[in-house]
Structure formats: C-alpha cells, structure tokens
PDB file of N, CA and C in Angstrom:
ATOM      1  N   UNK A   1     -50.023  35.083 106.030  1.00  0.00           N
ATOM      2  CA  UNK A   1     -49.629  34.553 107.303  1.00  0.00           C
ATOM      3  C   UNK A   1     -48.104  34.667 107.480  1.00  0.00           C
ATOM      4  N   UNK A   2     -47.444  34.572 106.408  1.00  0.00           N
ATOM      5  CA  UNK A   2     -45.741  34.613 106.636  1.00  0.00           C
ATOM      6  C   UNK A   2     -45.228  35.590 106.726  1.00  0.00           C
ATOM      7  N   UNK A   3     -46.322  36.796 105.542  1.00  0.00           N
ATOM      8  CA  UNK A   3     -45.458  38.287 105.567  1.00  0.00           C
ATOM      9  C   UNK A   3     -46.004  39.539 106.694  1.00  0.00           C
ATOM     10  N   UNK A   4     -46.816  38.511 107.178  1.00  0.00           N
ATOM     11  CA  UNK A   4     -48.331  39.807 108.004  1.00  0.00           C
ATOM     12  C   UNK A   4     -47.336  40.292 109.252  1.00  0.00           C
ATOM     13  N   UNK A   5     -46.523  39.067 109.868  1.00  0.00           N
ATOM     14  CA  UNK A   5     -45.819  39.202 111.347  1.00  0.00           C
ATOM     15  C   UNK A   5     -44.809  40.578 111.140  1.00  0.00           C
ATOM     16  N   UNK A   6     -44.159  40.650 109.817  1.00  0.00           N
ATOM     17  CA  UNK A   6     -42.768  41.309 109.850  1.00  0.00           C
ATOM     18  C   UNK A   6     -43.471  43.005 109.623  1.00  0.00           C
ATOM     19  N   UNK A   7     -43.024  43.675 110.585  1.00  0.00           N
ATOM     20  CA  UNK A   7     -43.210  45.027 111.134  1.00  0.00           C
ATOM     21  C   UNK A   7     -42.429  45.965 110.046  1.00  0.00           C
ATOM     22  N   UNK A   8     -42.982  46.732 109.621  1.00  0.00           N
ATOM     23  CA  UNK A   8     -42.077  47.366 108.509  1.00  0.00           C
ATOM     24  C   UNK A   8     -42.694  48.839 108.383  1.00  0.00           C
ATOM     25  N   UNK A   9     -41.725  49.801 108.086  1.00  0.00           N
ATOM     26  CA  UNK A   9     -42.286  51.104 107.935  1.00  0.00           C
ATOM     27  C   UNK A   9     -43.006  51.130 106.605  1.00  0.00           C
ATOM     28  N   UNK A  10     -43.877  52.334 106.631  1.00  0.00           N
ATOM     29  CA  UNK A  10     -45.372  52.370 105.329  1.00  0.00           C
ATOM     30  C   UNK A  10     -44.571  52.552 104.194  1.00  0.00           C
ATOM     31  N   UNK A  11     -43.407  53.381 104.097  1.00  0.00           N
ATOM     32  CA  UNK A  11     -42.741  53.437 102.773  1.00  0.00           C
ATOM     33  C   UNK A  11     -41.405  53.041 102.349  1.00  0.00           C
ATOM     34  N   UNK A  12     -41.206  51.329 103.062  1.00  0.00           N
ATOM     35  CA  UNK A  12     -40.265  50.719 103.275  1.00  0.00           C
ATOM     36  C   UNK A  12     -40.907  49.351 101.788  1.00  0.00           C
ATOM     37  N   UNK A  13     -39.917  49.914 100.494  1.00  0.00           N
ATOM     38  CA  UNK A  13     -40.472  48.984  99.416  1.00  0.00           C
ATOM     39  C   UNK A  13     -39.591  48.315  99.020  1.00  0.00           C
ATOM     40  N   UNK A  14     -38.580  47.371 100.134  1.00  0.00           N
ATOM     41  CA  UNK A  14     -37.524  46.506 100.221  1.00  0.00           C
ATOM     42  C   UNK A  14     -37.504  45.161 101.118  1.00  0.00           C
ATOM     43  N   UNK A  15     -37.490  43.927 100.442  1.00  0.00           N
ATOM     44  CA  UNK A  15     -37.723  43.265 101.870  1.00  0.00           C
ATOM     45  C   UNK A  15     -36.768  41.755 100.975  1.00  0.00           C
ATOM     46  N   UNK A  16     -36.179  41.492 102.205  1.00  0.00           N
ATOM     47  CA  UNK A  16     -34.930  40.587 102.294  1.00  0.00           C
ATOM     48  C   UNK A  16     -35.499  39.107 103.021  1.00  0.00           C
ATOM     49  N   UNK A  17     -35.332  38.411 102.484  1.00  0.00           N
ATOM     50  CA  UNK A  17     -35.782  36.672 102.352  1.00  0.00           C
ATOM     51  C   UNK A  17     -34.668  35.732 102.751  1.00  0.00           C
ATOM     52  N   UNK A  18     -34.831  35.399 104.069  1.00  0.00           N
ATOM     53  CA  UNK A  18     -33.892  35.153 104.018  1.00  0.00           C
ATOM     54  C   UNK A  18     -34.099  33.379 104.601  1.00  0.00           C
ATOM     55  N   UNK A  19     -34.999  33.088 103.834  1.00  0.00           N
ATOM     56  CA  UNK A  19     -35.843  31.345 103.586  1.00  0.00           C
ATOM     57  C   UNK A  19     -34.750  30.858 104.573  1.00  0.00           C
ATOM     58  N   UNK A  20     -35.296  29.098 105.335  1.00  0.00           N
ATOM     59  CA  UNK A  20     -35.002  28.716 105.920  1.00  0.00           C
ATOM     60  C   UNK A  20     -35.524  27.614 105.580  1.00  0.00           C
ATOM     61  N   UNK A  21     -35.388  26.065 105.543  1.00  0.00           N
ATOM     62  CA  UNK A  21     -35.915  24.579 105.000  1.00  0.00           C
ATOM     63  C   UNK A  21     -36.693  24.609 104.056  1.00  0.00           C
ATOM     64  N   UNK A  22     -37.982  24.363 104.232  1.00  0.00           N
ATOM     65  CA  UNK A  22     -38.994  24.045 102.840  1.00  0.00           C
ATOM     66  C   UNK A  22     -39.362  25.602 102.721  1.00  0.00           C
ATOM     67  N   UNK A  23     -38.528  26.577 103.160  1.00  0.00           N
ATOM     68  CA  UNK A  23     -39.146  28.014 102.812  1.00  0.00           C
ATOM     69  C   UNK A  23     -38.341  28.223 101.469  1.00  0.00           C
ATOM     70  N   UNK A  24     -37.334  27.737 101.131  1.00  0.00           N
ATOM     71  CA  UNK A  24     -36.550  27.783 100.036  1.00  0.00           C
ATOM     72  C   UNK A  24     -37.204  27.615  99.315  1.00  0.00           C
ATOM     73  N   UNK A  25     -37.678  26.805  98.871  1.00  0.00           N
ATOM     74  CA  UNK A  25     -38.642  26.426  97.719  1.00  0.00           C
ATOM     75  C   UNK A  25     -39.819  27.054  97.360  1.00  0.00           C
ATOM     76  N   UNK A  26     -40.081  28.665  98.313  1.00  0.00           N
ATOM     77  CA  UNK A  26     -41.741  28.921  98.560  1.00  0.00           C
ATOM     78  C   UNK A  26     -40.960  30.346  97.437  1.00  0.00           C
ATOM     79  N   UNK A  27     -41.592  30.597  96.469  1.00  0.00           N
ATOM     80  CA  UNK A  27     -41.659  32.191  96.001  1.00  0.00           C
ATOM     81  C   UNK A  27     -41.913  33.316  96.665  1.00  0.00           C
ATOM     82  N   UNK A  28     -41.305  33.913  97.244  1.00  0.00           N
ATOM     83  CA  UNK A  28     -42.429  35.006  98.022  1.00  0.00           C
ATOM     84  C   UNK A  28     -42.747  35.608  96.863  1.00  0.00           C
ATOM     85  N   UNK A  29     -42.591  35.968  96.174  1.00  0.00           N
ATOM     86  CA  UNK A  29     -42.823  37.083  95.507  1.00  0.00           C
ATOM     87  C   UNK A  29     -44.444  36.706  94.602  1.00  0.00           C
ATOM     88  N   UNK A  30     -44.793  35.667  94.711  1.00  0.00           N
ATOM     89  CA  UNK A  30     -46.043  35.104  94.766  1.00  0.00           C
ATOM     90  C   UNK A  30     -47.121  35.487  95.848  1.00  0.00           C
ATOM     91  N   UNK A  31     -46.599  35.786  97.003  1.00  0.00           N
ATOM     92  CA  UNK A  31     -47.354  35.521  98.002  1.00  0.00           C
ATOM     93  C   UNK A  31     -48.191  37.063  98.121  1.00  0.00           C
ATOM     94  N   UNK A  32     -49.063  37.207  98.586  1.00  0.00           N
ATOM     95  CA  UNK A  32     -50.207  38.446  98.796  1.00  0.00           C
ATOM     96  C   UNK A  32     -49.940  39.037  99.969  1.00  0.00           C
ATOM     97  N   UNK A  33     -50.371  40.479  99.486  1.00  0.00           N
ATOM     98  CA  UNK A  33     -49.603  41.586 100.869  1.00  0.00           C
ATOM     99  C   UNK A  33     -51.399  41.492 101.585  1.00  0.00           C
ATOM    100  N   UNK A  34     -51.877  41.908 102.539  1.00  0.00           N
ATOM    101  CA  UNK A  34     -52.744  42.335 103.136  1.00  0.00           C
ATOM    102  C   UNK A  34     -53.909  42.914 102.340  1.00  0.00           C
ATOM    103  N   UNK A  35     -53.367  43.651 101.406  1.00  0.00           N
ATOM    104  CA  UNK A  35     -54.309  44.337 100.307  1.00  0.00           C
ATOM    105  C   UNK A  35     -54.892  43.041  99.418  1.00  0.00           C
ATOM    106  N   UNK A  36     -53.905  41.852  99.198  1.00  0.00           N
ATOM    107  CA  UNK A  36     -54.588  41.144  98.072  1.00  0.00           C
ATOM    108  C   UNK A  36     -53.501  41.226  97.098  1.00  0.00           C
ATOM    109  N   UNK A  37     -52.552  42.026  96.907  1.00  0.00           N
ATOM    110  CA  UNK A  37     -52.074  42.483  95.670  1.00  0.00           C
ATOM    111  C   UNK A  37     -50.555  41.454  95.692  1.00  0.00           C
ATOM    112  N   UNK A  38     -50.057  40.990  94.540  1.00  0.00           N
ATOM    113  CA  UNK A  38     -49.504  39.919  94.923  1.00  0.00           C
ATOM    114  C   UNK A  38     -48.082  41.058  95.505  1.00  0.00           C
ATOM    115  N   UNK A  39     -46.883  40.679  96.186  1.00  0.00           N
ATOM    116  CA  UNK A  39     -45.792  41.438  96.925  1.00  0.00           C
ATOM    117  C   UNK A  39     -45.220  41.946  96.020  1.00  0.00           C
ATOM    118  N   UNK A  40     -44.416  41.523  95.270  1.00  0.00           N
ATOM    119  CA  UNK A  40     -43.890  41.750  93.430  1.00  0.00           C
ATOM    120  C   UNK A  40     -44.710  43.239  93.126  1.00  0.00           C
ATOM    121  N   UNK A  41     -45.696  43.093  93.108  1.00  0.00           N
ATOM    122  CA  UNK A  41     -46.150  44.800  92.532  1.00  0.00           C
ATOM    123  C   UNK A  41     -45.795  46.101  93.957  1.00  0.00           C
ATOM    124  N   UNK A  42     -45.744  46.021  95.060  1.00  0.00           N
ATOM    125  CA  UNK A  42     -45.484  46.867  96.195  1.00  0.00           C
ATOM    126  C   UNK A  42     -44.015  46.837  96.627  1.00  0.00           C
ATOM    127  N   UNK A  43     -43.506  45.639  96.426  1.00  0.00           N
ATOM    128  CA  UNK A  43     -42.035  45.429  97.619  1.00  0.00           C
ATOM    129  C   UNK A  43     -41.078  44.658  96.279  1.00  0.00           C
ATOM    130  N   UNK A  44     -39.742  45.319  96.400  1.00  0.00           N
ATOM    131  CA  UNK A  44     -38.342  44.669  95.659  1.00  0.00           C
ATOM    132  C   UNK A  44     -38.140  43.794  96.684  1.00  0.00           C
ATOM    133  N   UNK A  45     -38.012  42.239  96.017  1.00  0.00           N
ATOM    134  CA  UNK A  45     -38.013  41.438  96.881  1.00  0.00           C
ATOM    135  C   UNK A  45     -36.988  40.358  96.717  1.00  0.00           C
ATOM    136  N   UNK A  46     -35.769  40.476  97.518  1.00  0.00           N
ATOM    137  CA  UNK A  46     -34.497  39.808  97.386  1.00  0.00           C
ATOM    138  C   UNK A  46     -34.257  38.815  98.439  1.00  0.00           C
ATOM    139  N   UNK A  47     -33.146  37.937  97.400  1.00  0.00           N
ATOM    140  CA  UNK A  47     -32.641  36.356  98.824  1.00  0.00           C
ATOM    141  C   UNK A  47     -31.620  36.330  98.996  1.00  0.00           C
ATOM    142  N   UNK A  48     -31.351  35.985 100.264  1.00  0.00           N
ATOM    143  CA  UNK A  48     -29.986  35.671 100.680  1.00  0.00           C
ATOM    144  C   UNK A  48     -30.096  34.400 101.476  1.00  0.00           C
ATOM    145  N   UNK A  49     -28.892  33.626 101.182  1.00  0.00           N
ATOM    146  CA  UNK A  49     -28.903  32.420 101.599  1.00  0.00           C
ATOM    147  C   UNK A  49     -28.702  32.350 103.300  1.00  0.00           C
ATOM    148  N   UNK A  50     -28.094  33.372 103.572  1.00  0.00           N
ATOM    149  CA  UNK A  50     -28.613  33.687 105.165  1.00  0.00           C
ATOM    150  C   UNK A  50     -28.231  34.817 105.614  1.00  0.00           C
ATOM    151  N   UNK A  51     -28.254  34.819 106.667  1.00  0.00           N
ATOM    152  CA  UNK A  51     -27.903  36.388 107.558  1.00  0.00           C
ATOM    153  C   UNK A  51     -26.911  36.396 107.843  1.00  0.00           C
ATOM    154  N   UNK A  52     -26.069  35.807 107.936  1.00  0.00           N
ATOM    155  CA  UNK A  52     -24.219  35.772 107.963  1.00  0.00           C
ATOM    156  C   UNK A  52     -23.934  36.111 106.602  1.00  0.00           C
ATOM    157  N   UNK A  53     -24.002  35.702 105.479  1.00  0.00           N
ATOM    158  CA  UNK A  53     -23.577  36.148 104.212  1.00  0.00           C
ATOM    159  C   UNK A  53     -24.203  37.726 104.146  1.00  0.00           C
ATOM    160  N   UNK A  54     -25.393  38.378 104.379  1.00  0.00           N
ATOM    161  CA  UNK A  54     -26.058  39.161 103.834  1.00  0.00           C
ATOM    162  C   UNK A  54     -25.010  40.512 104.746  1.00  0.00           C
ATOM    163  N   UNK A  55     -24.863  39.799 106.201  1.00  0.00           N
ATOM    164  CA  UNK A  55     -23.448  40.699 107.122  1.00  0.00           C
ATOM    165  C   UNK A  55     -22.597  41.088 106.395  1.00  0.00           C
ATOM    166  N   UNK A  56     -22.109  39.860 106.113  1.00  0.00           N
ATOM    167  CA  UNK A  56     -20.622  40.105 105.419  1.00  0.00           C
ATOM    168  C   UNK A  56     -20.796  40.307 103.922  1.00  0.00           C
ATOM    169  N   UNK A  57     -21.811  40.467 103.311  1.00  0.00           N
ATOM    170  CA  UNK A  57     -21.781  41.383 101.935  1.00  0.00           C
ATOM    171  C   UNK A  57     -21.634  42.743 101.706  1.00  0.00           C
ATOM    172  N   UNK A  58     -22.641  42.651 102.720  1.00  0.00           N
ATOM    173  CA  UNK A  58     -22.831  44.428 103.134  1.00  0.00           C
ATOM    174  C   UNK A  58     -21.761  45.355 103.881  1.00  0.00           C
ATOM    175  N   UNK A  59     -21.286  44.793 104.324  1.00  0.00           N
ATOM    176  CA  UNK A  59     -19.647  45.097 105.175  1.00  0.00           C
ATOM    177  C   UNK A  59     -18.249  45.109 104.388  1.00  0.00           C
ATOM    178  N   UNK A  60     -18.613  44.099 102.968  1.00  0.00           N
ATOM    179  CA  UNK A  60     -17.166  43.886 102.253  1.00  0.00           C
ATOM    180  C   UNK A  60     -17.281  44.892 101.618  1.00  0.00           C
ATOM    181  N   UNK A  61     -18.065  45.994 100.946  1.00  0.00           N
ATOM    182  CA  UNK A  61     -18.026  47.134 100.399  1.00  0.00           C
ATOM    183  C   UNK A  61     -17.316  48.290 101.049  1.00  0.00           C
ATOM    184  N   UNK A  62     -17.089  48.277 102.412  1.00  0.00           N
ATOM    185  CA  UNK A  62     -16.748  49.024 103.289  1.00  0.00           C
ATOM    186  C   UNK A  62     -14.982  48.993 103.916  1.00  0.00           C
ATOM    187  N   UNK A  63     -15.091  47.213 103.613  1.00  0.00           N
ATOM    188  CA  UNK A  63     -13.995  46.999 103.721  1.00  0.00           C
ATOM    189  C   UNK A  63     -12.648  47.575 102.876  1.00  0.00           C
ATOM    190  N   UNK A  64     -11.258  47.724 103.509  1.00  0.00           N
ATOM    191  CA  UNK A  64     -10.080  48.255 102.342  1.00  0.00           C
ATOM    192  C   UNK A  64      -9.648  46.595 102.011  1.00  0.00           C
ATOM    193  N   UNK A  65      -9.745  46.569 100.515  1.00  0.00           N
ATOM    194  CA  UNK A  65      -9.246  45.310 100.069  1.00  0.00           C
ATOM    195  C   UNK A  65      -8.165  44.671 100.174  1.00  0.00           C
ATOM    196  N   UNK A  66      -8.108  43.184 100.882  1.00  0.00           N
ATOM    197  CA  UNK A  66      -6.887  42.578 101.297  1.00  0.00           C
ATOM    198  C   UNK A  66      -5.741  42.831 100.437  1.00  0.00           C
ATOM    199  N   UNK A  67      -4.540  42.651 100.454  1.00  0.00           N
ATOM    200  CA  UNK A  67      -3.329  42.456 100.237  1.00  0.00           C
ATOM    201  C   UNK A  67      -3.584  41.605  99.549  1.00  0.00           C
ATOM    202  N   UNK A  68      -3.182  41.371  97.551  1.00  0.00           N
ATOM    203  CA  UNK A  68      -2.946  40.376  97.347  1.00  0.00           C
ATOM    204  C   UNK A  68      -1.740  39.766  97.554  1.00  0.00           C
ATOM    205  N   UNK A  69      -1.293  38.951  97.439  1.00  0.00           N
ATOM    206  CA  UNK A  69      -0.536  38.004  97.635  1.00  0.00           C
ATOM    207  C   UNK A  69      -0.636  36.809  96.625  1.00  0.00           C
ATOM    208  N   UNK A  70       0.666  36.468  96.244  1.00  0.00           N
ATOM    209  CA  UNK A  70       1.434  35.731  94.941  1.00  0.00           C
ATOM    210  C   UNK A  70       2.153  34.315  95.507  1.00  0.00           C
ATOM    211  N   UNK A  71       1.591  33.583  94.596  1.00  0.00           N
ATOM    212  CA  UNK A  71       2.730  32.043  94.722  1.00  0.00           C
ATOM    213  C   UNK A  71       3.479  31.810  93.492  1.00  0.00           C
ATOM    214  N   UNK A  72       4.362  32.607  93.166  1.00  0.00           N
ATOM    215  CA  UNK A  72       4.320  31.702  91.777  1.00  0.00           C
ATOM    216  C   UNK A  72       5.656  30.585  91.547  1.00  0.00           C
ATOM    217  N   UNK A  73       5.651  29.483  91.043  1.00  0.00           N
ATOM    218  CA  UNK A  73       5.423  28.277  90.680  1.00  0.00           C
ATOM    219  C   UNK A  73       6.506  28.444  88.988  1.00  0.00           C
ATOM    220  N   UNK A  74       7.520  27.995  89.213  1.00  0.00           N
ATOM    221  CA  UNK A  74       8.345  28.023  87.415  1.00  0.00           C
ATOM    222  C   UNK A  74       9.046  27.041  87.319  1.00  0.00           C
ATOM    223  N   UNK A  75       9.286  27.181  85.606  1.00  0.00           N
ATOM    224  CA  UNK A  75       9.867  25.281  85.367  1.00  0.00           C
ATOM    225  C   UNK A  75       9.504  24.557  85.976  1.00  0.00           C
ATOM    226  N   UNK A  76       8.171  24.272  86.157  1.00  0.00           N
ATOM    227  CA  UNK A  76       7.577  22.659  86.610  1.00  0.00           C
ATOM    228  C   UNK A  76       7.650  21.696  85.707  1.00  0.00           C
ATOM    229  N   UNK A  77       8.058  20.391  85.675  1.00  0.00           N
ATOM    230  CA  UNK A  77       8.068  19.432  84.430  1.00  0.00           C
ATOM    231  C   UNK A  77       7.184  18.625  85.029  1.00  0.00           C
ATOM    232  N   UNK A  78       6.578  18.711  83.886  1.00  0.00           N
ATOM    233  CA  UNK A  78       4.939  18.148  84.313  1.00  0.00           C
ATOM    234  C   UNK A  78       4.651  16.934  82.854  1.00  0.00           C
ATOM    235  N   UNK A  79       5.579  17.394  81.877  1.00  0.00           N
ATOM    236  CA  UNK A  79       5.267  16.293  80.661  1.00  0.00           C
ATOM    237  C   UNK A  79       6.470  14.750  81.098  1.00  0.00           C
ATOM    238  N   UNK A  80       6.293  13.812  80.421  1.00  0.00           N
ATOM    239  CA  UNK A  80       6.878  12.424  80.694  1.00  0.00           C
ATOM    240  C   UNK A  80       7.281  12.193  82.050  1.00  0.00           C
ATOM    241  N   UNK A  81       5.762  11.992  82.760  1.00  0.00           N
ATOM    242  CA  UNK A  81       6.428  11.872  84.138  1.00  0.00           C
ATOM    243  C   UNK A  81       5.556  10.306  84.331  1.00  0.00           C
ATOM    244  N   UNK A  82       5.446   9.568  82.924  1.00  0.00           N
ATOM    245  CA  UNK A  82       5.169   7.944  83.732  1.00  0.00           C
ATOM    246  C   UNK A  82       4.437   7.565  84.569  1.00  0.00           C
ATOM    247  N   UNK A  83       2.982   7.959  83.985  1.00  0.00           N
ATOM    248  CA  UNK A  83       1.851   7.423  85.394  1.00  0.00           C
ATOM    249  C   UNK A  83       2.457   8.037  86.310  1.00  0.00           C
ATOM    250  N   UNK A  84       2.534   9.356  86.999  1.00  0.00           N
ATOM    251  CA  UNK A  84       3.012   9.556  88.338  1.00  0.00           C
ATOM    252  C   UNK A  84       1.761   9.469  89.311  1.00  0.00           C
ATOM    253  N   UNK A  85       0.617  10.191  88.487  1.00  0.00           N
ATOM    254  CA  UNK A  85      -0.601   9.724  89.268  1.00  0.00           C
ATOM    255  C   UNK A  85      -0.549   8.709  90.129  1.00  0.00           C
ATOM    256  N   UNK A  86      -0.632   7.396  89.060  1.00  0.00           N
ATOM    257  CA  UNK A  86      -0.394   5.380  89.888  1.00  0.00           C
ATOM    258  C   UNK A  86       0.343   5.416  90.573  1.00  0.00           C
ATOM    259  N   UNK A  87       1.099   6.766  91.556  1.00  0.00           N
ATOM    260  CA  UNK A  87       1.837   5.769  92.197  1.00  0.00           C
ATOM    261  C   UNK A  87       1.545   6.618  93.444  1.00  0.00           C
ATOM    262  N   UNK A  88       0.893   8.101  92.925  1.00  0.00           N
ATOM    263  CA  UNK A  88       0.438   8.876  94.626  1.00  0.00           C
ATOM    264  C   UNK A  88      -0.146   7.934  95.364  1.00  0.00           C
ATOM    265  N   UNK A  89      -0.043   8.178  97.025  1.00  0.00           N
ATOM    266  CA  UNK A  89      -0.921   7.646  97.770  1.00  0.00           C
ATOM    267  C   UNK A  89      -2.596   7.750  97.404  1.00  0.00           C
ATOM    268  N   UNK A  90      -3.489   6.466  97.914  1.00  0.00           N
ATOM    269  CA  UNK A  90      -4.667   7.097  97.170  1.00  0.00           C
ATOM    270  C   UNK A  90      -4.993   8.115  98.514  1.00  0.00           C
ATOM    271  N   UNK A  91      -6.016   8.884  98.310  1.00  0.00           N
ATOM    272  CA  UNK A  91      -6.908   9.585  99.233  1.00  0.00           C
ATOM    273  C   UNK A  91      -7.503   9.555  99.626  1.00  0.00           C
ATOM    274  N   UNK A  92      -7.744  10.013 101.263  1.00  0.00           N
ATOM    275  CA  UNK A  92      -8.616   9.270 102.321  1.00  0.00           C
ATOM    276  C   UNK A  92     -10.036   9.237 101.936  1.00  0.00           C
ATOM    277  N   UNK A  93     -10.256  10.438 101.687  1.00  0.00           N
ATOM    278  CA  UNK A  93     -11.758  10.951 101.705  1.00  0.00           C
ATOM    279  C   UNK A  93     -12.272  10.146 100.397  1.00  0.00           C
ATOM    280  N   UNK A  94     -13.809   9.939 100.222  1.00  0.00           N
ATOM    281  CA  UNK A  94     -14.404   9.367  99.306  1.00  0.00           C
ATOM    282  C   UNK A  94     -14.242  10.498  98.396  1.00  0.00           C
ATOM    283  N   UNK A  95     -14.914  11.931  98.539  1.00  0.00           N
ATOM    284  CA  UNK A  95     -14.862  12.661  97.586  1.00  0.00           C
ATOM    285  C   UNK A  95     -13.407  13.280  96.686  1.00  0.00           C
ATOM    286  N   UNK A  96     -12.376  13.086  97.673  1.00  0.00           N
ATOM    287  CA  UNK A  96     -10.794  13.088  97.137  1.00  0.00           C
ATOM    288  C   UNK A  96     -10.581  12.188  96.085  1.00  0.00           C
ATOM    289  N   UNK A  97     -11.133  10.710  96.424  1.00  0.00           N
ATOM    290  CA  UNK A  97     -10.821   9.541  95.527  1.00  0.00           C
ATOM    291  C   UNK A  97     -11.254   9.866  94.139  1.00  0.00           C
ATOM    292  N   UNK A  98     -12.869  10.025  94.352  1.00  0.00           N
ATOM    293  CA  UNK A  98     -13.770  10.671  93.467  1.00  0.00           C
ATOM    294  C   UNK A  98     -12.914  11.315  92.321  1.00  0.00           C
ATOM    295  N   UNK A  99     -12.723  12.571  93.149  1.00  0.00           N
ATOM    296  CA  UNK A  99     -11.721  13.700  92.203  1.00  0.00           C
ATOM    297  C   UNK A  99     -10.976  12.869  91.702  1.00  0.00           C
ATOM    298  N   UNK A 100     -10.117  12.435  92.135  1.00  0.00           N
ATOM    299  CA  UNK A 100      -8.966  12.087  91.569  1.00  0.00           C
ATOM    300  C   UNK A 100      -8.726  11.252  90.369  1.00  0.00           C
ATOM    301  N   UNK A 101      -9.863   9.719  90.934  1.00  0.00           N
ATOM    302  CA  UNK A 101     -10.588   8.962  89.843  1.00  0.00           C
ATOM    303  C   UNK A 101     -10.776   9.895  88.334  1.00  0.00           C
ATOM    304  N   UNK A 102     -11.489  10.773  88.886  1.00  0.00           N
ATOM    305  CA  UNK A 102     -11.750  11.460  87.607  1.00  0.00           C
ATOM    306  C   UNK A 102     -10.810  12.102  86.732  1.00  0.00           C
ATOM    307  N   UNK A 103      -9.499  12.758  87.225  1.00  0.00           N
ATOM    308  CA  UNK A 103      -8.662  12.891  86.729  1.00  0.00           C
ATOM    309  C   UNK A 103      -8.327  12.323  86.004  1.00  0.00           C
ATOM    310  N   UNK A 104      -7.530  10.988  86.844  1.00  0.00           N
ATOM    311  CA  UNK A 104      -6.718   9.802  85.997  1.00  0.00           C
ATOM    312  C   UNK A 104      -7.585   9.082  84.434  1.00  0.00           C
ATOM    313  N   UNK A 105      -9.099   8.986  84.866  1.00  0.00           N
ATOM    314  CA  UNK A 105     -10.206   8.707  83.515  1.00  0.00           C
ATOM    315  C   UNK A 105      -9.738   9.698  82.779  1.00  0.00           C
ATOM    316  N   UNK A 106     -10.071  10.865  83.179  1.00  0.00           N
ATOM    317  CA  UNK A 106     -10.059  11.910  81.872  1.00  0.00           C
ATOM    318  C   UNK A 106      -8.783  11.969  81.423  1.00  0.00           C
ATOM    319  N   UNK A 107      -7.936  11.043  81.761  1.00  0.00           N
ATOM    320  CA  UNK A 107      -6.538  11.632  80.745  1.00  0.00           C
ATOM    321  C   UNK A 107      -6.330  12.783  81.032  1.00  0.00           C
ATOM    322  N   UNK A 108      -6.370  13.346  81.897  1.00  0.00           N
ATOM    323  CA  UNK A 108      -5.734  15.105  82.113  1.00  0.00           C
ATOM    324  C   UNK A 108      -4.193  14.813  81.574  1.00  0.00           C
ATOM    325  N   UNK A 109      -3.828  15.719  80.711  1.00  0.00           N
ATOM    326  CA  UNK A 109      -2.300  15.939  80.733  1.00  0.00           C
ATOM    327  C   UNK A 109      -1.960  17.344  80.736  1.00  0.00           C
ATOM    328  N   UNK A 110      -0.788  17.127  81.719  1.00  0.00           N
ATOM    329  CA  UNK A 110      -0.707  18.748  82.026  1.00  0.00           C
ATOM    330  C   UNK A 110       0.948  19.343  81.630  1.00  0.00           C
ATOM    331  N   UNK A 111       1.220  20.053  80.604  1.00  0.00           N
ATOM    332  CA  UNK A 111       2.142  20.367  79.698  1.00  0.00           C
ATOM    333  C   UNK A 111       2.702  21.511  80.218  1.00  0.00           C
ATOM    334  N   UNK A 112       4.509  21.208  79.840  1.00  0.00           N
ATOM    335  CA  UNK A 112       5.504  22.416  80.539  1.00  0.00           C
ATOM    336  C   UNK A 112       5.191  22.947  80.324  1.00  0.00           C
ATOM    337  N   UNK A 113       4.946  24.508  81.040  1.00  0.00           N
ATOM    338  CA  UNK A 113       5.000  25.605  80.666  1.00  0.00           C
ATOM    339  C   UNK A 113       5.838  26.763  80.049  1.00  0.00           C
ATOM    340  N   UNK A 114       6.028  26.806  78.858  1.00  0.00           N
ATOM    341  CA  UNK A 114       6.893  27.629  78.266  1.00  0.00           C
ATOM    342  C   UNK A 114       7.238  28.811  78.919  1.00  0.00           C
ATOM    343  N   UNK A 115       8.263  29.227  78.936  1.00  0.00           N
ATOM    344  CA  UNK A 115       9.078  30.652  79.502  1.00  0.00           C
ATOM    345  C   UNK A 115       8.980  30.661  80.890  1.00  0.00           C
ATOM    346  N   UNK A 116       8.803  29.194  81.882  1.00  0.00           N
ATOM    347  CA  UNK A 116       8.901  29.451  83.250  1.00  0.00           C
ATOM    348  C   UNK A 116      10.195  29.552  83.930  1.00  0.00           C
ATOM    349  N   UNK A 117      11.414  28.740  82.974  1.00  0.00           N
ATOM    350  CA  UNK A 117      12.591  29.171  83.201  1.00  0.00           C
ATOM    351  C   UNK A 117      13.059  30.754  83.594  1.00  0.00           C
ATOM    352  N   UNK A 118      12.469  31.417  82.851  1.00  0.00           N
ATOM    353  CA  UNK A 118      13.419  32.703  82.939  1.00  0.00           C
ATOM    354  C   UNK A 118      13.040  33.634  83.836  1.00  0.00           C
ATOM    355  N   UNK A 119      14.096  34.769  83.896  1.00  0.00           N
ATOM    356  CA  UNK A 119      13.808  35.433  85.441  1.00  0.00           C
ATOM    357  C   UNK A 119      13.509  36.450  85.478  1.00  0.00           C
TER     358      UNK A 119
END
C-alpha cells in the first residue's frame, strides 16, 4: 500500500525514503514489492532525513568549495583566572545554563597554550 502509489521506471533499482512521523520508525526495506518479494532483494533502498538535505547533498558535490577562513586566537591566559566562571553573567536560556552548569561541575580547566606568543 505505501510502495504500490510511487510510479517508477521497470529498471529503476534505487529508491529514496524520505519517512515522515511514525514513517520513521517503519523499515521499508521490510516491506513487499507487488511480486511478494521483500524490496531489499529488487531495490537499493536509502534515507534521507528530508528533501531539503537530499537537495543540498546532491548539489554540494557540484559546488566550488567555500573559502576557508581563519580566526586565530594567541596568548590567551586561561590558567589562574579565580573562578572567572562565578562571576559570568548566568545565561538566559535553560539549555545555556545546562551547558554551562556542566562545565563549572566538570572542573573543566583550560591551560595556556604554549608557543601562542610568537609570531
């Protein structure tokens, strides 16, 4: 019933899934072609989380690759800085707090980086 609608040429042994709510959870590759035979033995059968990603996958191959582009960041002193954490503003968002919470628990310590001085 799900695969019968989609119109496909006779020696077309590719077919793109591109699930939608409780279809996520369904295998196609379980499901039976017309013959009986489960899809898996007739059709390569792939997912994409939707049709905007599957666009722009298929297009980034084509694409000329951006410009990278550099920040870089030297002599930061990042050791004996005295709870600096305790004293940032906290953060709005629950999941910011979250993060952050977790930081300050885990004891993150984050150590100078050697040779950022030089030029």
């Amino acid at each position: 019933m799900l695969v019968k609608p989609v119109r496909e040429p006779a020696q077309t042994t590719r077919l793109i899934v591109v699930p939608d709510g409780v279809l996520n959870l369904l295998p196609f590759d379980a499901l039976r072609a017309e013959d009986g035979q489960f899809l898996i033995r007739s059709r390569e059968i792939t997912y994409a989380p939707s049709g905007t990603i599957l666009i722009t996958l298929r297009r980034a191959d084509k694409q000329p690759p951006a410009p990278r582009l550099v920040l870089a960041v030297g002599d930061v002193v990042y050791e004996n800085q005295g709870d600096t954490s305790r004293r940032l503003p906290k953060p709005a968002s629950l999941n910011a707090r979250v993060e952050r919470g977790i930081a300050d628990l885990s004891g993150m310590a984050l150590h100078d980086l050697p040779q950022t001085r030089r030029k």
